[in-house]
C-alpha atoms as a PDB file:
ATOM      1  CA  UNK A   1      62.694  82.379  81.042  1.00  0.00           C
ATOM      2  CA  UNK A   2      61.104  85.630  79.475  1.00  0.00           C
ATOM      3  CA  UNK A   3      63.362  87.773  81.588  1.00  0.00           C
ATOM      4  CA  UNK A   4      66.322  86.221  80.734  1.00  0.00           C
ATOM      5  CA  UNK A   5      66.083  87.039  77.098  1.00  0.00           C
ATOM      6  CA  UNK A   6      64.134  90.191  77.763  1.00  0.00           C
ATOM      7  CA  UNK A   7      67.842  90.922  79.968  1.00  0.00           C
ATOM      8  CA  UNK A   8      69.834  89.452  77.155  1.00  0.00           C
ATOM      9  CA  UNK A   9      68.566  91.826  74.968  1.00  0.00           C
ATOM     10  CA  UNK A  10      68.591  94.913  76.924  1.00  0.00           C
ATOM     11  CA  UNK A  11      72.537  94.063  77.797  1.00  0.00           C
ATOM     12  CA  UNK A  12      72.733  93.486  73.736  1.00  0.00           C
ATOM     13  CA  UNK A  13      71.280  97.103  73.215  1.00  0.00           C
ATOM     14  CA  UNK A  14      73.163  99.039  75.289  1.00  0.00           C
ATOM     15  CA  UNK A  15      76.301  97.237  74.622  1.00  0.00           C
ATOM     16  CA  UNK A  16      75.358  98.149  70.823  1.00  0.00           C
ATOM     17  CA  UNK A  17      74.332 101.572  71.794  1.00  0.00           C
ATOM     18  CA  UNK A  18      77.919 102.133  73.680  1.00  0.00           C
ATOM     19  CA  UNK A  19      79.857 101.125  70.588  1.00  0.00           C
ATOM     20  CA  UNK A  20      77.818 102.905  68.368  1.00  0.00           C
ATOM     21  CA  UNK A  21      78.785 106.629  70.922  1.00  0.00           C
ATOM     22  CA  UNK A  22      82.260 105.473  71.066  1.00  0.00           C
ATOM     23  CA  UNK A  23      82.299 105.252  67.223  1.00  0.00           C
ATOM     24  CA  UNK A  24      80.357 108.322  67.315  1.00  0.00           C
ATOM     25  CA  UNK A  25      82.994 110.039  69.619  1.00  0.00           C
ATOM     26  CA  UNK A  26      85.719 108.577  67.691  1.00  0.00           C
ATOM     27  CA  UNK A  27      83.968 109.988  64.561  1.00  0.00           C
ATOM     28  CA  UNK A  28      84.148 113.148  65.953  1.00  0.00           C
ATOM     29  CA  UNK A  29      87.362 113.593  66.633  1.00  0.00           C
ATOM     30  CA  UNK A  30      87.936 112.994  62.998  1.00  0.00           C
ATOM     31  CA  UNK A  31      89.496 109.651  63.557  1.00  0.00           C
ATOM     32  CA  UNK A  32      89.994 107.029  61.474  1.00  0.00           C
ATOM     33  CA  UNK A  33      87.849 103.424  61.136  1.00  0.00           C
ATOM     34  CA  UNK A  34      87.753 100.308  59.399  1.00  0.00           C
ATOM     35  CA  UNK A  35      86.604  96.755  59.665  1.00  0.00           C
ATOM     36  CA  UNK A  36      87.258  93.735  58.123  1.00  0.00           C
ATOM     37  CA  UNK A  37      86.100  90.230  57.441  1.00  0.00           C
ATOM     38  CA  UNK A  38      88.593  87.897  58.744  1.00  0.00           C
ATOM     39  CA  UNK A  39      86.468  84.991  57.973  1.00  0.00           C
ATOM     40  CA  UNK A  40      86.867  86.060  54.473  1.00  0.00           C
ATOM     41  CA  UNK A  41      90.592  87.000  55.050  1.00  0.00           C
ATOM     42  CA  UNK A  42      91.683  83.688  56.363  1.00  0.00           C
ATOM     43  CA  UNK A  43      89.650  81.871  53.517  1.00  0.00           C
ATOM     44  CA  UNK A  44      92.288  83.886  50.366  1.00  0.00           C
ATOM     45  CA  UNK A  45      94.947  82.390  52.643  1.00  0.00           C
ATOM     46  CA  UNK A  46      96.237  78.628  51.452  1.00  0.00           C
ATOM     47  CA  UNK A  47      97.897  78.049  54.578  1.00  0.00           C
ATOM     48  CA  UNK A  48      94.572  78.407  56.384  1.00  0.00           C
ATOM     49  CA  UNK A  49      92.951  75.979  53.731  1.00  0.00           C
ATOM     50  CA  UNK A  50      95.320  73.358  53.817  1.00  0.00           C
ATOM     51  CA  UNK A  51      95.485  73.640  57.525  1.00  0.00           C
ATOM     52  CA  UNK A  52      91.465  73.420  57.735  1.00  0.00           C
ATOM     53  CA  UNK A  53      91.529  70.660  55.411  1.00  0.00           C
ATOM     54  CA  UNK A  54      94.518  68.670  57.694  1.00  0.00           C
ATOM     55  CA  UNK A  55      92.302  69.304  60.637  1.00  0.00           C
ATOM     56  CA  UNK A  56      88.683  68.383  58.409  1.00  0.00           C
ATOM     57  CA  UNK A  57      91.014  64.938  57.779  1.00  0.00           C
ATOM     58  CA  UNK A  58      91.938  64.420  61.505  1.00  0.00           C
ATOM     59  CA  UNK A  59      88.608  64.767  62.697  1.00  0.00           C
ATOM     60  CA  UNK A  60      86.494  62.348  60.391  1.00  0.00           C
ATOM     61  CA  UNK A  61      89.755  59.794  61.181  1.00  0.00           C
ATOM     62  CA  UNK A  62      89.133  60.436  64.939  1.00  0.00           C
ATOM     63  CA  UNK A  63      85.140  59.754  64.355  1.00  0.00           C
ATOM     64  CA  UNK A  64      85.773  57.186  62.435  1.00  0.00           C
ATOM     65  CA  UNK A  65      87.379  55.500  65.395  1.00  0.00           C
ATOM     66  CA  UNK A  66      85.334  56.476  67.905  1.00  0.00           C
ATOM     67  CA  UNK A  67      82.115  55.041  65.625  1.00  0.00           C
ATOM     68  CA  UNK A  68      84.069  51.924  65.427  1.00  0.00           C
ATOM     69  CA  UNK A  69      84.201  51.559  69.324  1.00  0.00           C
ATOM     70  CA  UNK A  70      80.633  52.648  69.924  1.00  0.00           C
ATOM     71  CA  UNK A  71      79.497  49.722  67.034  1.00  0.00           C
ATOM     72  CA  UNK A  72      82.063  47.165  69.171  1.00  0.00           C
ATOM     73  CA  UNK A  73      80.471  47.965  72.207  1.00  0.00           C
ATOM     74  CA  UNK A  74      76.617  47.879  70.740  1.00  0.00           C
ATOM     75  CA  UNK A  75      77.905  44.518  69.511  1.00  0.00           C
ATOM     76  CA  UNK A  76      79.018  43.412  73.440  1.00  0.00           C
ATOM     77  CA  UNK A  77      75.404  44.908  74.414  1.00  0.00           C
ATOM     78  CA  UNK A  78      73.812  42.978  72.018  1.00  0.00           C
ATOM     79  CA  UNK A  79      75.284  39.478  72.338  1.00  0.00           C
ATOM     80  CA  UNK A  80      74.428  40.066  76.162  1.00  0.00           C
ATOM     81  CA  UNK A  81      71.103  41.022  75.585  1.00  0.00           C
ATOM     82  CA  UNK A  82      70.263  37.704  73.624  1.00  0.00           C
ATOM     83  CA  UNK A  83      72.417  35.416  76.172  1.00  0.00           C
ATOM     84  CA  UNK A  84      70.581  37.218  79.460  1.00  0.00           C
ATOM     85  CA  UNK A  85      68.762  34.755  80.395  1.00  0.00           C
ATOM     86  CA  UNK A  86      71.185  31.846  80.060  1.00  0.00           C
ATOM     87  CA  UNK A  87      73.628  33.387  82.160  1.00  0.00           C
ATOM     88  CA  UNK A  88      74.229  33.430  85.943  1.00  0.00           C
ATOM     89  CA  UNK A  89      74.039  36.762  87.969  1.00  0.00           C
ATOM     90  CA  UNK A  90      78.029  36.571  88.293  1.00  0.00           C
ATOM     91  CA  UNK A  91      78.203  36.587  84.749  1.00  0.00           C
ATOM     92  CA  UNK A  92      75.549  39.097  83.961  1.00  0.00           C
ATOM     93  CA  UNK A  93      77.182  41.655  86.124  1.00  0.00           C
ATOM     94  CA  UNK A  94      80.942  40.836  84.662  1.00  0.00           C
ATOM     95  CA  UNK A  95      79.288  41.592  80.921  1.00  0.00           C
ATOM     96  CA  UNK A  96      77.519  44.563  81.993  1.00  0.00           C
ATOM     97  CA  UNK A  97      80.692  46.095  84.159  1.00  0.00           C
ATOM     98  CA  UNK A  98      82.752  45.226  81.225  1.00  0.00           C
ATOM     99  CA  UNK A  99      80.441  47.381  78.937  1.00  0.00           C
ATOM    100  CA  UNK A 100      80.089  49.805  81.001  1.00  0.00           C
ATOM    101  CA  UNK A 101      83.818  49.748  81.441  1.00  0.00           C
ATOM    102  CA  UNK A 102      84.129  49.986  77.823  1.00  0.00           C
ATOM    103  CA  UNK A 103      81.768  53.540  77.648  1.00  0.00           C
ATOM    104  CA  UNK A 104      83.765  55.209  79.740  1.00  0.00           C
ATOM    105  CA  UNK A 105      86.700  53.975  78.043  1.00  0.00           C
ATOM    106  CA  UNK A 106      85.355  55.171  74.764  1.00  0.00           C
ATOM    107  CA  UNK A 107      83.795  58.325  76.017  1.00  0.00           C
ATOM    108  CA  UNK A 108      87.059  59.476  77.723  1.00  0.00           C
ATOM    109  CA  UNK A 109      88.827  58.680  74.171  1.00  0.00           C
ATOM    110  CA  UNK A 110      86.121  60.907  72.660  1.00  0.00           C
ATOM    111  CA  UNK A 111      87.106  63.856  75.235  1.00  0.00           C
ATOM    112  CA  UNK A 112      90.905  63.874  75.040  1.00  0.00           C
ATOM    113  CA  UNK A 113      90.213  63.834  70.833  1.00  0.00           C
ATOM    114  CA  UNK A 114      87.057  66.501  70.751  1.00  0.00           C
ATOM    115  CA  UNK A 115      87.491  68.692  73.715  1.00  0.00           C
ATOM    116  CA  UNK A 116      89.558  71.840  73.113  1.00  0.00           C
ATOM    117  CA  UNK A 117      92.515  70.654  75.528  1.00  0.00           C
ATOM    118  CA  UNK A 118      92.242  67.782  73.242  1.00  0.00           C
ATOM    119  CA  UNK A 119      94.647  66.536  70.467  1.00  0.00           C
ATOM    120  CA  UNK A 120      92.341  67.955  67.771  1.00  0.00           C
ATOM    121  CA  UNK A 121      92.069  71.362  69.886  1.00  0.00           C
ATOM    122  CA  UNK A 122      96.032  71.603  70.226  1.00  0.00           C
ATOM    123  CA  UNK A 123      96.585  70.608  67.012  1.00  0.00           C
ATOM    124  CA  UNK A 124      94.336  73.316  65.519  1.00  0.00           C
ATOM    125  CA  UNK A 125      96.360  75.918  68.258  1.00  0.00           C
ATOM    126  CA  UNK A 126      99.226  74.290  66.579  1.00  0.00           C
ATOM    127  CA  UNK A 127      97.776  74.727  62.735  1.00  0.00           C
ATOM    128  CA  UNK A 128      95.757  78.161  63.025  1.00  0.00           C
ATOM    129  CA  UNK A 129      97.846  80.326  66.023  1.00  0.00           C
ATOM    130  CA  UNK A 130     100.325  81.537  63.376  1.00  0.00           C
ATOM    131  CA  UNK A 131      98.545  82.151  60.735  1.00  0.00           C
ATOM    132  CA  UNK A 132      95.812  84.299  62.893  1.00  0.00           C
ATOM    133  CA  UNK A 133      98.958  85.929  64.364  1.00  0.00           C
ATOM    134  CA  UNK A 134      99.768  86.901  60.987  1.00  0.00           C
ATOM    135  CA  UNK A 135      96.647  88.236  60.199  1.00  0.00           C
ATOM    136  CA  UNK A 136      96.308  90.177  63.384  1.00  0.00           C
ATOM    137  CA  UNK A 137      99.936  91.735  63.099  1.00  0.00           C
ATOM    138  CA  UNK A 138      98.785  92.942  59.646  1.00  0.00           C
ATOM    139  CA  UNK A 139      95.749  94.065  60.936  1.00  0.00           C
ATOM    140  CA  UNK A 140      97.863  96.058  63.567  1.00  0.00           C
ATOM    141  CA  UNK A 141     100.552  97.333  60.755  1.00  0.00           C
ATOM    142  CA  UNK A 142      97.878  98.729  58.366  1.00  0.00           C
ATOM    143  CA  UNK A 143      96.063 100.324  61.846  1.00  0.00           C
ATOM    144  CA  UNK A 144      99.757 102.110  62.595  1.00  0.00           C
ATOM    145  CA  UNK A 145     100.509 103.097  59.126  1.00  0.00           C
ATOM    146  CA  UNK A 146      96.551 104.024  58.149  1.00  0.00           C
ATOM    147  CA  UNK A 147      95.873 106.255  61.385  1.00  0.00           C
ATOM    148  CA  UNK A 148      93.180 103.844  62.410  1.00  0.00           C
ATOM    149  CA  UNK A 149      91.609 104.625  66.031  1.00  0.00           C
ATOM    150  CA  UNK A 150      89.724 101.486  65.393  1.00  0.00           C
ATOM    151  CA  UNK A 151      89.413  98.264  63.094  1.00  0.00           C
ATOM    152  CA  UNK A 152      86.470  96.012  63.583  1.00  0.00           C
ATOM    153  CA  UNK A 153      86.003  92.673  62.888  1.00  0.00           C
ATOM    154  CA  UNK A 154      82.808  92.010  61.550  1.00  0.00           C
ATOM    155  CA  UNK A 155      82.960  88.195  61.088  1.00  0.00           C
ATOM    156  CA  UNK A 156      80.361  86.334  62.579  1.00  0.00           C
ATOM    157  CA  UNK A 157      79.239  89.553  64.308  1.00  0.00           C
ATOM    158  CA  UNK A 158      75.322  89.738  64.322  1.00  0.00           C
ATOM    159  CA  UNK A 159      75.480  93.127  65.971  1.00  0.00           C
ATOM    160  CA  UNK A 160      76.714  94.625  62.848  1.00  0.00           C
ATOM    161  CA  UNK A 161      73.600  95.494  60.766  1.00  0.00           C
ATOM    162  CA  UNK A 162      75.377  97.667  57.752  1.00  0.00           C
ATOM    163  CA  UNK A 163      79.161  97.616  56.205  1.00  0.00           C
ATOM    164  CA  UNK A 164      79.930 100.262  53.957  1.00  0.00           C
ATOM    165  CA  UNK A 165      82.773  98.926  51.665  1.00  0.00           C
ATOM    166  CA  UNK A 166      84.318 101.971  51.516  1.00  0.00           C
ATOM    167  CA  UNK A 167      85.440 101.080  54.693  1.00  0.00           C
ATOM    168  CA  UNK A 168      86.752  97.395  54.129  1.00  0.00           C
ATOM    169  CA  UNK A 169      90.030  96.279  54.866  1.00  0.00           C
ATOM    170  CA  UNK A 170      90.646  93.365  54.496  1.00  0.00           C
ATOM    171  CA  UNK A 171      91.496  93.264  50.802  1.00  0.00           C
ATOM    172  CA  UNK A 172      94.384  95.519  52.192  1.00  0.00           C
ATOM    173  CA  UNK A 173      95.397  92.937  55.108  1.00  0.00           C
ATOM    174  CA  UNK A 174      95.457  90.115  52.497  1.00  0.00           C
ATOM    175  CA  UNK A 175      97.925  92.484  50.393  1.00  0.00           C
ATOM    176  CA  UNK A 176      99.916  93.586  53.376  1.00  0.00           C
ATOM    177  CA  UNK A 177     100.667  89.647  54.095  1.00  0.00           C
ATOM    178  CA  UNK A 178     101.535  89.077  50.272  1.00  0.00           C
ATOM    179  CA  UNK A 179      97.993  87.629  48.997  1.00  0.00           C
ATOM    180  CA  UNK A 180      95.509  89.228  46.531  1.00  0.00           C
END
């Protein structure tokens, strides 16, 4: 286990290391960089929000209805449970194929909802894809017009250990797509 992370780390370093010489040689050559925050981009954007809060709405509807199954079923289990020992093995296997049935049933409902080919995953691809198209083609646009030689994205990035804001963009995509 030790030399997994140790591994982990080492392909973390030099991967951090080889960005940090390509920046370098970049820097060099007097070109241009920037990052931005598109966490914080896509959050200025109501589109995004509403979107978020459609797919925030779908999701607590789908658990709702999954919760409801999983109760329905621990209802079955119980009831069986208490009438055991009154019933004959034909009719203790029927109830227990019939919950068991009834699990799968529910846990392949709970897949084609949650999973990302599921409805909720294509309906955030639906929801999200053009707006983070958007973004991205403004994040290209500025890049063209600005000179940039590169534009990170330092969302969720724990690799990045200092921003200078001088170099922030993403005030700039927000007013390249009409937001401020």
């Amino acid at each position: 286990m030790k030399q997994t992370t140790s591994t982990s780390g080492k392909i973390k370093r030099t991967v951090l290391v080889a960005a940090l010489l390509l920046i370098a040689s970049f820097a060099a050559q007097s070109q241009k960089f920037g990052y931005v925050d598109s966490e914080y981009v896509l959050k200025k954007i109501p589109a995004y929000n509403a979107a978020q809060e459609q797919l925030d709405k779908l999701s607590k509807q789908y658990q709702q209805e999954i919760e409801a199954k999983y109760k329905t079923i621990q209802d079955l289990y119980d009831k069986y449970q208490a009438e055991k020992v009154l019933l004959t093995e034909e009719l203790r296997q029927k109830r227990e194929n019939e919950i068991i049935s009834k699990e799968k049933e529910v846990k392949e409902l709970q897949k084609s909802r949650f999973s990302p080919e599921g409805t909720l995953g294509k309906k955030r691809e639906e929801l999200m894809k053009p707006i983070q198209d958007k973004v991205f083609n403004a994040i290209k646009e500025l890049a063209a017009e600005g000179g940039y030689a590169l534009i990170f994205d330092v969302a969720n990035n724990p690799n990045v250990v200092y921003n200078n804001p001088r170099y922030d963009l993403s005030d700039k995509i927000l007013e390249k797509m009409g937001f401020k």
